[in-house]
Protein backbone atom coordinates (compact mmCIF):
# COMPACT_ATOMS: atom_id res chain seq x y z
CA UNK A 1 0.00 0.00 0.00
CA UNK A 2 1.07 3.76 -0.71
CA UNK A 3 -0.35 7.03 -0.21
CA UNK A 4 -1.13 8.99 -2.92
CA UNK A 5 -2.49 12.70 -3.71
CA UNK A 6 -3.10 14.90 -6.30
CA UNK A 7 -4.57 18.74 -6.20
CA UNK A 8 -6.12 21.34 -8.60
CA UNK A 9 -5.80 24.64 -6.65
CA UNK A 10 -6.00 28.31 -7.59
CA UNK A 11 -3.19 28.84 -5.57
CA UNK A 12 1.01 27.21 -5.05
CA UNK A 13 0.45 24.04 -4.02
CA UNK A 14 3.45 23.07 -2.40
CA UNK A 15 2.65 23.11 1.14
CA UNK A 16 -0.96 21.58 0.75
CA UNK A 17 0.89 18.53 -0.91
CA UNK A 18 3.16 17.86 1.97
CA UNK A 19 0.49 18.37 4.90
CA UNK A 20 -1.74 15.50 3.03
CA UNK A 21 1.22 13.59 2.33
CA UNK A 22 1.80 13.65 6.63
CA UNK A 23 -2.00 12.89 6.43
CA UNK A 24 -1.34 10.13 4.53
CA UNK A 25 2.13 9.35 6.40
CA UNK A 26 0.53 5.57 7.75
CA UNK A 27 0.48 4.30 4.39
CA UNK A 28 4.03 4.36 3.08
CA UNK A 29 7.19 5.42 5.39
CA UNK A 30 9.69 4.43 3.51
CA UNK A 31 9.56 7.42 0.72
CA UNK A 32 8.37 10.51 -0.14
CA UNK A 33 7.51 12.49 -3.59
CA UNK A 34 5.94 15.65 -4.69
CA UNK A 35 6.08 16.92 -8.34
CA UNK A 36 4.17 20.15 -9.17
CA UNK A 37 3.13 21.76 -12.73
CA UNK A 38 3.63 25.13 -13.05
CA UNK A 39 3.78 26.88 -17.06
CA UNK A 40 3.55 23.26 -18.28
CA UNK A 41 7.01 22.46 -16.87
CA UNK A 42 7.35 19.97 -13.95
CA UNK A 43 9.22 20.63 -10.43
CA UNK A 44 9.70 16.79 -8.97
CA UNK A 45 11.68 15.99 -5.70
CA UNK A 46 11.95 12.66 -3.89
CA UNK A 47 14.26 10.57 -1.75
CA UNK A 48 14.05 7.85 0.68
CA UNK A 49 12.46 8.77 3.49
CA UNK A 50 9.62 9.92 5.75
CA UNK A 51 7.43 12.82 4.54
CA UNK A 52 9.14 15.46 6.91
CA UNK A 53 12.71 14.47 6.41
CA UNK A 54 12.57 14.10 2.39
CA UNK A 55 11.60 18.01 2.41
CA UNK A 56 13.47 21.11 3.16
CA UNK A 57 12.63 24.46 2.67
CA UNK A 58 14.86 25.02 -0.78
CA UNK A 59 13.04 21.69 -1.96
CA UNK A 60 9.73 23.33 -1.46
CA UNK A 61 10.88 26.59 -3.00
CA UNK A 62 11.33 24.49 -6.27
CA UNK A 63 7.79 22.96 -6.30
CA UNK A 64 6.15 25.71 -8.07
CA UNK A 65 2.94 25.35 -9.15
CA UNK A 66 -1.09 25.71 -8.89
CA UNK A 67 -0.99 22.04 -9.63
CA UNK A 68 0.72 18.46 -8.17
CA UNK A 69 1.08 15.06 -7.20
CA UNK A 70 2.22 13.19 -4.37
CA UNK A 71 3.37 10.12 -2.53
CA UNK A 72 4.42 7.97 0.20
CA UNK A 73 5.74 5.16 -0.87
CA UNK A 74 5.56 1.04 0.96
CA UNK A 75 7.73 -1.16 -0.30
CA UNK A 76 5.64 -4.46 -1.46
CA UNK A 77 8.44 -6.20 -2.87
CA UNK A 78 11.46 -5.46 -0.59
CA UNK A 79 13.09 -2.99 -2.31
CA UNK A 80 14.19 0.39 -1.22
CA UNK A 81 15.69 1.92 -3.92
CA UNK A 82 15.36 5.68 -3.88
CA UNK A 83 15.11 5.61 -7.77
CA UNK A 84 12.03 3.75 -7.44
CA UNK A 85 10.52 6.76 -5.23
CA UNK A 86 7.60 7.88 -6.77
CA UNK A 87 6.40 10.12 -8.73
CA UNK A 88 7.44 8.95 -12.22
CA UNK A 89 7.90 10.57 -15.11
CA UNK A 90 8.48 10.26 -18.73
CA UNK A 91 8.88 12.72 -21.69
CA UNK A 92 6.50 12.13 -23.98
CA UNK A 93 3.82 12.29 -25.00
CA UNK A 94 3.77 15.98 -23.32
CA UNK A 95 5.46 15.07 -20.49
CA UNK A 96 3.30 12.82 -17.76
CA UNK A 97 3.83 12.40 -14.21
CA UNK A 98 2.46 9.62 -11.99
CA UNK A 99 1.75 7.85 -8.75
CA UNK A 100 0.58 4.91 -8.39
CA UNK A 101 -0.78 2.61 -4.80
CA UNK A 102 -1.33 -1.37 -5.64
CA UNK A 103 0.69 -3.95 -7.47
CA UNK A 104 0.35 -5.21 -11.02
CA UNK A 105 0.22 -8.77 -11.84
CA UNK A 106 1.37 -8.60 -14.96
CA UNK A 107 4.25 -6.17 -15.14
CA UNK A 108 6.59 -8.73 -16.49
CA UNK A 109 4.52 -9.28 -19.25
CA UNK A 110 3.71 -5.61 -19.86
CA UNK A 111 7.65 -4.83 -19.60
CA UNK A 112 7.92 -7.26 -22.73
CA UNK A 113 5.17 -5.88 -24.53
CA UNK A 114 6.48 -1.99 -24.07
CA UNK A 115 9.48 -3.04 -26.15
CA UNK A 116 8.41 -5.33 -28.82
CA UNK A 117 5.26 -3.49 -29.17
CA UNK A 118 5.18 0.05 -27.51
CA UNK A 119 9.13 1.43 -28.28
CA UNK A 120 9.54 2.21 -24.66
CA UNK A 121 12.68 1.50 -22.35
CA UNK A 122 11.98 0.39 -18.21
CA UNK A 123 14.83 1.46 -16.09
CA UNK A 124 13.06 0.62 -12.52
CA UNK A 125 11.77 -3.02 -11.28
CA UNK A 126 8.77 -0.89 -10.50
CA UNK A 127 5.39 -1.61 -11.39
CA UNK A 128 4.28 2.07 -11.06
CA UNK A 129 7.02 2.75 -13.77
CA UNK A 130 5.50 -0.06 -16.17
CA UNK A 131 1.91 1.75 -15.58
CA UNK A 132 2.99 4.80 -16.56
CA UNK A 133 4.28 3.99 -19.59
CA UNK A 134 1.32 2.22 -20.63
CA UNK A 135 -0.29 5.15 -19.98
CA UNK A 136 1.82 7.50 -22.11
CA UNK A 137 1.52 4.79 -24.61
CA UNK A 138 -2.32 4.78 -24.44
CA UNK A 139 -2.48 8.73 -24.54
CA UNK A 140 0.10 8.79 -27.48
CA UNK A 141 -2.22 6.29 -29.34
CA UNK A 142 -5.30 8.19 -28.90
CA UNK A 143 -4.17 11.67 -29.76
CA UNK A 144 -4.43 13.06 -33.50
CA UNK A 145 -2.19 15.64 -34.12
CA UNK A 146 -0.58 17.99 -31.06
CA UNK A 147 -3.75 18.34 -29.45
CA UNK A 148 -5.30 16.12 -26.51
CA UNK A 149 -8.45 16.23 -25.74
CA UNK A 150 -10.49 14.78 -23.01
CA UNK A 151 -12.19 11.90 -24.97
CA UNK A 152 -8.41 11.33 -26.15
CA UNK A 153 -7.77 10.71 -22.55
CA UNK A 154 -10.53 8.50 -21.09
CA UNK A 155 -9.78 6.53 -24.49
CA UNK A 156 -6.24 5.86 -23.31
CA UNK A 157 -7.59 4.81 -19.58
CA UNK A 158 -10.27 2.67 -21.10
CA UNK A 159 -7.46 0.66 -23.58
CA UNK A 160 -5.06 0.66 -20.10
CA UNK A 161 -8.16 -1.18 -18.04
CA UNK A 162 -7.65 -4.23 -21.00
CA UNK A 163 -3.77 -4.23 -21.11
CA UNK A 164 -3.08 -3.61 -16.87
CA UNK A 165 -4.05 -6.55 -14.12
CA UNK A 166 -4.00 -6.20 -10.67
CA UNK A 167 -5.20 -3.48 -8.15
CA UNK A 168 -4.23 0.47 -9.10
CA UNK A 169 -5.52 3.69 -7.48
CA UNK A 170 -3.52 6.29 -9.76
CA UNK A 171 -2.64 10.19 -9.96
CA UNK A 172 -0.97 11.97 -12.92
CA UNK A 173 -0.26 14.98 -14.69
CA UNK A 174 -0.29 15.57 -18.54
CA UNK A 175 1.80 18.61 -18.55
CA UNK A 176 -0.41 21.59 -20.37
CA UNK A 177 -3.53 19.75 -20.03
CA UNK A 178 -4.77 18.71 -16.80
CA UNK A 179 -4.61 15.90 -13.66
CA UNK A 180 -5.76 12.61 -14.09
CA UNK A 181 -7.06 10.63 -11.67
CA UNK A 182 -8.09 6.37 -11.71
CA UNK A 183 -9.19 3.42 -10.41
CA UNK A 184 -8.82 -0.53 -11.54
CA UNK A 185 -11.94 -2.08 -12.45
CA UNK A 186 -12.14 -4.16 -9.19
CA UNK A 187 -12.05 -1.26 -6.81
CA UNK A 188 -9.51 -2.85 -4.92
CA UNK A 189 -7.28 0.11 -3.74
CA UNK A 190 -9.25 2.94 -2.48
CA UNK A 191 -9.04 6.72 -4.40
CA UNK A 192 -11.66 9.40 -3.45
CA UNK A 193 -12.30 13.26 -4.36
CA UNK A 194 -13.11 16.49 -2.78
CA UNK A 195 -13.67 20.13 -3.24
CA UNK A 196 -13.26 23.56 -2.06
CA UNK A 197 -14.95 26.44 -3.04
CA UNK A 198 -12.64 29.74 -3.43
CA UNK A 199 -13.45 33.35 -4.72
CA UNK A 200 -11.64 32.34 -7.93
CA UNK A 201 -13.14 28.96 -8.36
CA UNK A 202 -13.65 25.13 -7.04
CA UNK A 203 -10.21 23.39 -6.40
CA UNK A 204 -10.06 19.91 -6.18
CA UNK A 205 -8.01 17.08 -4.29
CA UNK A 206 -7.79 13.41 -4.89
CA UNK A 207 -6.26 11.00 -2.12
CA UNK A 208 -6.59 7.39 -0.71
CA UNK A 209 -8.08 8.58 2.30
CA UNK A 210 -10.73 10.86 3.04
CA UNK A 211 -8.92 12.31 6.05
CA UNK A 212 -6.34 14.01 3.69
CA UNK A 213 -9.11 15.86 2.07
CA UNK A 214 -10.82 16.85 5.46
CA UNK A 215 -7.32 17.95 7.22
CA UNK A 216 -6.63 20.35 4.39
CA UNK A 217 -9.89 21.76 4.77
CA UNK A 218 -11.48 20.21 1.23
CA UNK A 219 -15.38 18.92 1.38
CA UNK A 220 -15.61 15.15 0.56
CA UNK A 221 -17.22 14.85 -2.73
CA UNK A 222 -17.34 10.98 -2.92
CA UNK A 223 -15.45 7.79 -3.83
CA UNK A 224 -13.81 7.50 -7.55
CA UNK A 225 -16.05 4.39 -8.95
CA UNK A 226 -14.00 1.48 -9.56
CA UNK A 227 -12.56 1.80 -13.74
CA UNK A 228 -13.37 5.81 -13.23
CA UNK A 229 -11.54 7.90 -14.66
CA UNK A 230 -11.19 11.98 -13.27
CA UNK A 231 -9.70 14.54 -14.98
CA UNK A 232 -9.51 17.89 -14.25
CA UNK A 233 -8.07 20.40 -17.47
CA UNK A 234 -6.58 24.01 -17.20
CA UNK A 235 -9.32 25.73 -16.94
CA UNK A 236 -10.46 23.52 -13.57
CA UNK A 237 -13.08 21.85 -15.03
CA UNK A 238 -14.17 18.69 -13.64
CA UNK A 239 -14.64 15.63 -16.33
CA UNK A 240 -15.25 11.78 -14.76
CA UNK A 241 -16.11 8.93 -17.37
CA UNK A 242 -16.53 5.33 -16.62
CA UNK A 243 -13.80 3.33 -18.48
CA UNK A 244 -14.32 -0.23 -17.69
CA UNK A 245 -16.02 -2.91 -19.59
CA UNK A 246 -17.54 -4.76 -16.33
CA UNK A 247 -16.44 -2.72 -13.20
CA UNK A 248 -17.15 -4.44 -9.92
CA UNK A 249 -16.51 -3.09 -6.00
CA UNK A 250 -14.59 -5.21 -4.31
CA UNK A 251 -12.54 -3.38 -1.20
CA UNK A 252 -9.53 -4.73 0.31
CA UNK A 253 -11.07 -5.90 3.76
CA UNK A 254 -7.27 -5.37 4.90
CA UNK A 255 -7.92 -1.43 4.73
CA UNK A 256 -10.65 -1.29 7.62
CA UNK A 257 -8.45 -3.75 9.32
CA UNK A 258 -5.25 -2.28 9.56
CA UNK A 259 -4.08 0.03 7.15
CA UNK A 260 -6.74 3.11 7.16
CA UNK A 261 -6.95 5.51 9.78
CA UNK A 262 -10.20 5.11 12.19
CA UNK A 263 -11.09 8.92 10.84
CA UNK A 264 -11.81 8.07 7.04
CA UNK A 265 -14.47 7.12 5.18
CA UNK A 266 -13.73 4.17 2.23
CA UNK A 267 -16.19 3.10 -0.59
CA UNK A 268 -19.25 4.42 2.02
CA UNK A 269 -18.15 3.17 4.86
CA UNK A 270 -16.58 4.38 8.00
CA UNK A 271 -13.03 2.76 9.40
CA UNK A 272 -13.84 3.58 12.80
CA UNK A 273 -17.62 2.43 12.97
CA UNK A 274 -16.47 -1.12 10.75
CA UNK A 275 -13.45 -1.91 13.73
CA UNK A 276 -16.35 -1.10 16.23
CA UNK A 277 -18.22 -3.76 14.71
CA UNK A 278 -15.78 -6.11 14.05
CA UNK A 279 -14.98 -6.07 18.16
CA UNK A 280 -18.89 -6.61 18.57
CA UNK A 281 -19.01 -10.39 16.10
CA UNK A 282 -15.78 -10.73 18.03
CA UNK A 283 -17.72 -10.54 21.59
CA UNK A 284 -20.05 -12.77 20.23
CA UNK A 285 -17.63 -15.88 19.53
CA UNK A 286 -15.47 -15.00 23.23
CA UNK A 287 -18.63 -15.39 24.88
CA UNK A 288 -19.25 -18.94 23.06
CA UNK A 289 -15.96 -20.11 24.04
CA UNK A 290 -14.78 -18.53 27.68
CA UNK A 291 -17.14 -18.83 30.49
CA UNK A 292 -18.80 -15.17 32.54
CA UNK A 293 -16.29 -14.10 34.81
CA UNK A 294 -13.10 -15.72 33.64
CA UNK A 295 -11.79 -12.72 31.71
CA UNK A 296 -10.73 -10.03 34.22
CA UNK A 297 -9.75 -7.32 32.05
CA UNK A 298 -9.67 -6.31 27.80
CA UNK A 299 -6.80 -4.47 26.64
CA UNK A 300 -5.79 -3.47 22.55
CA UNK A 301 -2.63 -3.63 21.61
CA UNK A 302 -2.45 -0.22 20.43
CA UNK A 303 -3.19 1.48 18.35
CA UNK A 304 -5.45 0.26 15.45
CA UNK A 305 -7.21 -2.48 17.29
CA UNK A 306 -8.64 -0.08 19.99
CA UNK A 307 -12.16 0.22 18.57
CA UNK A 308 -12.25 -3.05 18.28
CA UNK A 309 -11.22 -3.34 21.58
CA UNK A 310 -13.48 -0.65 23.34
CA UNK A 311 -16.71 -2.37 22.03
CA UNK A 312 -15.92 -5.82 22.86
CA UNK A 313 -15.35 -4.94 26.23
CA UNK A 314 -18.19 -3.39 26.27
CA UNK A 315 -20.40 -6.24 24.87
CA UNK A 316 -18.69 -8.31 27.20
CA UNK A 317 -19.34 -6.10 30.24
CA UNK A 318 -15.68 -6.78 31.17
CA UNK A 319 -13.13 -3.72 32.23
CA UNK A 320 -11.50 -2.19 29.52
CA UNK A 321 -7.71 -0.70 30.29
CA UNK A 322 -4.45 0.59 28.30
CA UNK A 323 -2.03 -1.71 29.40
CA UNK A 324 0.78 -1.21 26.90
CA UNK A 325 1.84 2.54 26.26
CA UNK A 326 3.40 3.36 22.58
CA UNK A 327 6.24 5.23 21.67
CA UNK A 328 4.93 7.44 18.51
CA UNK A 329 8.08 7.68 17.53
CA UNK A 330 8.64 4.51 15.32
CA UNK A 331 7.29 3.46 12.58
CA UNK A 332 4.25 0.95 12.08
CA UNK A 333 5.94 -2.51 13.03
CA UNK A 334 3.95 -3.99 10.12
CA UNK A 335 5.63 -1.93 7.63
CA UNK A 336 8.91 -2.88 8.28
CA UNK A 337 10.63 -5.53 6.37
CA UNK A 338 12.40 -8.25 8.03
CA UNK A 339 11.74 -10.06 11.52
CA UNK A 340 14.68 -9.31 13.19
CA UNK A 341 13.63 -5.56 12.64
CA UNK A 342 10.26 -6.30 13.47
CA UNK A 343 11.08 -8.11 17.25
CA UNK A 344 13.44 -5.10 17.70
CA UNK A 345 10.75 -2.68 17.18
CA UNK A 346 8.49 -3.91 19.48
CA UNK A 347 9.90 -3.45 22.55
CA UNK A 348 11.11 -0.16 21.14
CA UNK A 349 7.54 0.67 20.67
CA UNK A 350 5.36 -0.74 23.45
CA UNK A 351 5.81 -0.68 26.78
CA UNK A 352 3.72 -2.82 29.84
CA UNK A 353 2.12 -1.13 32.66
CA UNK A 354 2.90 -3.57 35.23
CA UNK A 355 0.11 -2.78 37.53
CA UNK A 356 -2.69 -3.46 34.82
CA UNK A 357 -1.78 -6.78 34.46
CA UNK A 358 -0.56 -8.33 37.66
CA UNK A 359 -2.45 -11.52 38.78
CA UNK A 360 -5.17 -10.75 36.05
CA UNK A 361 -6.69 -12.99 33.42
CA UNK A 362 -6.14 -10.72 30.57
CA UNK A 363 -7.53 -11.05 27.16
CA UNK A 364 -5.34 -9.10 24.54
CA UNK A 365 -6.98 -7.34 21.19
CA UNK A 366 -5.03 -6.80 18.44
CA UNK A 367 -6.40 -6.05 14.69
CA UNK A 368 -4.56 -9.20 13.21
CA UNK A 369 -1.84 -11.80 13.05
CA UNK A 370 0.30 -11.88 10.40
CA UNK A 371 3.83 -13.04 10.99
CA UNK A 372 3.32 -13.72 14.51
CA UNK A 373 6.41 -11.75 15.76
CA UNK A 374 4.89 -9.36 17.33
CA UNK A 375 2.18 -11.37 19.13
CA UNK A 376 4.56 -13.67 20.49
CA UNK A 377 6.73 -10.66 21.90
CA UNK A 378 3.17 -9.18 23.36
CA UNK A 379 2.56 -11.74 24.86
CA UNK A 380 5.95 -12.68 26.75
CA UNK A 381 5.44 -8.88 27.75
CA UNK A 382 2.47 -9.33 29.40
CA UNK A 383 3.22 -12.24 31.07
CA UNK A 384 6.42 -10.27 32.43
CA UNK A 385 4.58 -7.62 33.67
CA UNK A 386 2.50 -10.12 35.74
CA UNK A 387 -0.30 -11.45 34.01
CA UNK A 388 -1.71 -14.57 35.70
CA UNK A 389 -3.05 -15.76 31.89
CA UNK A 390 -2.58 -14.78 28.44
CA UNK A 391 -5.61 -14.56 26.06
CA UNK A 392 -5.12 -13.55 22.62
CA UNK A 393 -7.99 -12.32 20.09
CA UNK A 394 -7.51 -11.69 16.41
CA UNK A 395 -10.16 -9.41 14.97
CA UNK A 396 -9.19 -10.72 11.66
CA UNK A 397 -9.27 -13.76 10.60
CA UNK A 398 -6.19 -16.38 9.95
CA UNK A 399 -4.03 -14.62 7.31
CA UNK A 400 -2.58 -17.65 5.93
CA UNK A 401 -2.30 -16.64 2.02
CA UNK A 402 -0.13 -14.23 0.44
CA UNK A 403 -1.47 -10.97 -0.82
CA UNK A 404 -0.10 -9.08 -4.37
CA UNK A 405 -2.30 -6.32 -4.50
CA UNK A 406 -0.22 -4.16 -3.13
CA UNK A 407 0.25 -5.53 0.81
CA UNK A 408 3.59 -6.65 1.48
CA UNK A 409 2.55 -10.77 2.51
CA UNK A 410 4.01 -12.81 -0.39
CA UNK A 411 5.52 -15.81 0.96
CA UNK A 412 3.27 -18.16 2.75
CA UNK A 413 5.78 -19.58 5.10
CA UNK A 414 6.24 -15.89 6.55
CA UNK A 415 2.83 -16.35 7.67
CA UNK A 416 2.46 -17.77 11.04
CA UNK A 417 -1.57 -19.27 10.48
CA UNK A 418 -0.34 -20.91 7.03
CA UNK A 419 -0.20 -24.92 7.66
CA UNK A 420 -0.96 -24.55 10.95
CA UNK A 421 -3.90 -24.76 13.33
CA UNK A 422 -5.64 -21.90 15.37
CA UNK A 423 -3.94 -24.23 18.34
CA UNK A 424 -0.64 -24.55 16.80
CA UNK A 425 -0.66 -20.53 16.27
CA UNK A 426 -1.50 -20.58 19.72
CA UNK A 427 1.24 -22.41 20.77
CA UNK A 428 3.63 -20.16 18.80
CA UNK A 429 2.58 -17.31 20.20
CA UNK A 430 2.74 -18.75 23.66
CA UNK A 431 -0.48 -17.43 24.73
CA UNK A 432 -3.21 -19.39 26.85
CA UNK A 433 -5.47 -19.68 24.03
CA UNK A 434 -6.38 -17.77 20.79
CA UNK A 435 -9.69 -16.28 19.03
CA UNK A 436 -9.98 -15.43 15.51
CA UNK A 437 -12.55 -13.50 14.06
CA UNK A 438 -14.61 -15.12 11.35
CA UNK A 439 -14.34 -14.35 7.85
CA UNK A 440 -18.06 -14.04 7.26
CA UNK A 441 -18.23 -11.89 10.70
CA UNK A 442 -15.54 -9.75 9.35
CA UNK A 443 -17.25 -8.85 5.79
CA UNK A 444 -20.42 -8.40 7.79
CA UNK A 445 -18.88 -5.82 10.00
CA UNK A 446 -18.19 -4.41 6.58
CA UNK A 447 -21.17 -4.81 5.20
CA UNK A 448 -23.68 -3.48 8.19
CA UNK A 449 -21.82 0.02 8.56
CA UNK A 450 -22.76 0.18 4.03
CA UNK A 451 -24.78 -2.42 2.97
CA UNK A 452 -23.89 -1.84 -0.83
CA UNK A 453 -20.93 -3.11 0.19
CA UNK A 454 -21.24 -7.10 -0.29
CA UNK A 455 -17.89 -8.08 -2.17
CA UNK A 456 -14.55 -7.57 -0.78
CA UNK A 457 -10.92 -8.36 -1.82
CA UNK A 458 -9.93 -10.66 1.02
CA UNK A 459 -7.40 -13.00 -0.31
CA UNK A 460 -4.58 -13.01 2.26
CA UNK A 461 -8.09 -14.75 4.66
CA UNK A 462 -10.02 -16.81 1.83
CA UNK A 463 -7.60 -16.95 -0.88
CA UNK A 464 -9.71 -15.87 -3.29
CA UNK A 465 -7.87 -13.76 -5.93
CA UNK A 466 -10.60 -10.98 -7.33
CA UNK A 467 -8.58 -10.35 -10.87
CA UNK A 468 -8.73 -14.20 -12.01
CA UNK A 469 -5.16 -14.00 -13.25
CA UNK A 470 -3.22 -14.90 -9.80
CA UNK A 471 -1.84 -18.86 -10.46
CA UNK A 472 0.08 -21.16 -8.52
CA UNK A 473 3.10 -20.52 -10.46
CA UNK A 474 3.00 -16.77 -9.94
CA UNK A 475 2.62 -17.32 -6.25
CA UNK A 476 5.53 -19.43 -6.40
CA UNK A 477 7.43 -17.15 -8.48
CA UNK A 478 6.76 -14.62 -5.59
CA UNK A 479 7.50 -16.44 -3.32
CA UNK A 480 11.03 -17.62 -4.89
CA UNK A 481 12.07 -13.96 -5.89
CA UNK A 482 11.10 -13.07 -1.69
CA UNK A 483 13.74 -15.92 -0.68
CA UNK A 484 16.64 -15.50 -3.74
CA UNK A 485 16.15 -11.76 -4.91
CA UNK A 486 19.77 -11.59 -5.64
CA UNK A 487 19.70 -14.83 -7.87
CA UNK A 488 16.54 -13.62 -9.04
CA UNK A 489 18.17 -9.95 -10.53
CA UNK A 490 20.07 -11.93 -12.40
CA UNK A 491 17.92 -14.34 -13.68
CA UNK A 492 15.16 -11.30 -14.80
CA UNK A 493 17.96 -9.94 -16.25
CA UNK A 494 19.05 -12.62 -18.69
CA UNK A 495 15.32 -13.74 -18.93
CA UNK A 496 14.81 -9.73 -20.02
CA UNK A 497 17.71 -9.63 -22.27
CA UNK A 498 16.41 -13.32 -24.16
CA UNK A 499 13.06 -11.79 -24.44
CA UNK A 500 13.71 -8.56 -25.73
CA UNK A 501 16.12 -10.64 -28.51
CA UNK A 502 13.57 -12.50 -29.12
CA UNK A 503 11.11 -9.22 -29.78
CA UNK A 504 13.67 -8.10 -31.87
CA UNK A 505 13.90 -10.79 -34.07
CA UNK A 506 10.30 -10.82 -34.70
């Protein structure tokens, strides 16, 4: 997952770029861009980095411009290479710009057919790089003459829905004529638009969350409909067109999860209010399994799971406390790649009150269980601190298959609930016992805060893969690239070179 933003203004656009882009901060730490569009020239700088250490004041002196992108990039594939930092650019046509949250599925294919087919060069391993030369290839083919026009666009979106797979929420700029704005057909990663209404006009902004709209002071519009397309030309005139043959909503249950903040509002539906009800179906299967009275006190494991948390406790009628404390100053444990990181950065970033959990019973909320690294170091905390027993509840489901849509869980043996049971997990974890929520309890949590909801993306739980193209053997390619990527380099290397011979020859 990444954040992304994009924003039509009647004034520099700089700073309102950066404050959504710490808005958006929870969804990529690992990078930072911003590139602006001032006289149809483009101002781009990004590093490696978060959002308030990749800027300085000369870099947003440069950013000129009543128009811009950003992004805050998470690394789905391991890589950290500041020349994969988004946005992207190319040349021609016009000169496009472009940031991109999800994963394709079939870059490797695409990167073949940009050189036999399309005349275009990849220099990144990026995805978002592949996508945006599809793009410029799409625009290219749909524009007569030197003029593009905004059929010519929607045109080039509508031939990029039939070539791209996979999940893509996108921004870009088409220097001289406008910011464009889509989603994939399947709806997977979430993209939504709002206004503000100034003496000299409406501005617009486009982001994956609504609470980057509201915290720059912009009126939610609504929710870009999965194969939309948005565009906005010079003269700040809104156009939207539906470019998809057979568009379908289908939500990554993993945002209302984990990755969203509690404040926004995806595809209809409220973070906050869907954790609340996840925590009440969760009540409902702890009260099946543990008898009235045996549960002394419900803590989260902050911070994401606290909703969840609050209500179940309150379902429950049992005391709810904080017993861990976080340090805000380190980054989302999830995010960060590798284990030995990850058990470092717990400790780092929780912290027991003893006195909460001495001689208690204490059942432990957290929002999920991926890897199991951090549960198991929970829990040894908590039974440091004094807890006379352990109880640990899941308000996901198992996560035991990988995700490529843009969530960084592509091996299966990295996942702790893969080819084991809910008891083995348990054992693992070394907690007392373990609850998991139910997958059809956590789409209906979905589903009962916006009932037009009814179809999710929820393969790392069901293994269900919404695009139809995900096989065995690309899971296992994942999986092999995850354990060899520096074999792998060179294999996709001479693999690349025989392929593009091969193009050539043809």
């Amino acid at each position: 997952m990444c954040g992304i933003v994009g924003v039509v203004s009647h004034q520099p656009v700089n700073q309102l770029l950066y404050d959504a882009l710490l808005l958006l901060q929870h969804r990529g730490q690992d990078a930072a861009g911003i590139a602006t569009n001032h006289s149809s020239m483009f101002s781009m700088h990004k590093a490696n980095g978060l959002v308030r250490d990749v800027f300085r004041t000369r870099n947003m002196r440069s950013l000129q411009g009543n128009s811009g992108i950003g992004h805050c990039r998470y690394p789905t594939a391991g890589s950290s290479n500041e020349e994969e930092a988004q946005p992207f650019y190319v040349n021609a046509p016009f000169g496009i710009t472009l940031a991109h949250n999800g994963n394709l599925t079939n870059s490797e294919q695409l990167k073949v057919e940009m050189f036999k087919n399309d005349r275009r060069h990849i220099n990144t391993d990026s995805d978002s790089e592949v996508l945006l030369n599809v793009l410029a290839h799409e625009i290219q083919q749909a524009t007569t003459g030197y003029t593009l026009d905004t059929a010519a666009v929607f045109n080039a979106v509508r031939v990029l829905h039939r070539r791209v797979r996979g999940a893509y929420a996108v921004v870009a700029q088409i220097a001289g004529h406008g910011l464009l704005a889509f989603r994939d057909p399947f709806g997977i990663r979430p993209l939504c638009i709002g206004t503000n209404e100034t003496d000299k006009g409406t501005e617009y902004m486009l982001a994956s969350e609504s609470v980057a709209l509201e915290g720059m002071g912009f009126r939610f519009l609504r929710d870009v409909a999965p194969g939309e397309a948005m565009f906005i030309d010079m003269d700040g005139k809104l156009h939207s067109a539906q470019c998809a043959d057979n568009p379908t909503l289908n939500p990554c249950v993993f945002e209302y999860v984990y990755l969203a903040r509690p404040d926004s509002i995806i595809d209809g539906a409220s973070v906050y209010a869907t954790r609340l009800k996840m925590g009440e179906y969760l009540a409902e299967k702890i009260r099946s399994q543990f008898p009235a009275g045996e549960i002394d006190v419900v803590m989260p494991i902050p911070d994401s799971s606290r909703p969840a948390a609050i209500q179940l406790a309150q379902a429950l009628e049992i005391e709810y406390r904080e017993g861990f404390i976080k340090n805000r100053y380190i980054g989302r444990t999830f995010l960060m790649p590798g284990q030995a990181m990850r058990k470092k950065s717990v400790r780092q970033k929780l912290n027991a009150i003893a006195s909460e959990f001495k001689d208690k019973v204490v059942l432990l909320v957290d929002d999920s269980i991926v890897r199991g690294t951090t549960s198991r170091e929970i829990v040894q905390m908590a039974r440091e601190a004094g807890a006379k027993k352990v109880i640990f509840a899941s308000a996901a489901p198992p996560v035991i298959f990988p995700n490529v849509y843009g969530i960084d869980m592509p091996t299966r043996d990295e996942l702790i609930a893969y080819g084991r049971t809910n008891e083995e997990v348990c054992r693992e974890i070394t907690a007392d016992a373990l609850v998991y929520q139910d997958i059809d309890a956590l789409k209906r949590a979905i589903s009962d805060v916006n009932p037009a909801l009814q179809n999710f993306e929820a393969s790392c739980f069901d293994g269900i893969y919404v695009t139809g193209d995900v096989t065995k053997e690309y899971l296992d390619r994942l999986e092999y690239a995850r354990h060899n990527p520096k074999k792998v380099v060179v294999e996709d290397a001479a693999r690349s070179q025989l392929n593009l011979n091969l193009a050539a020859s043809e």
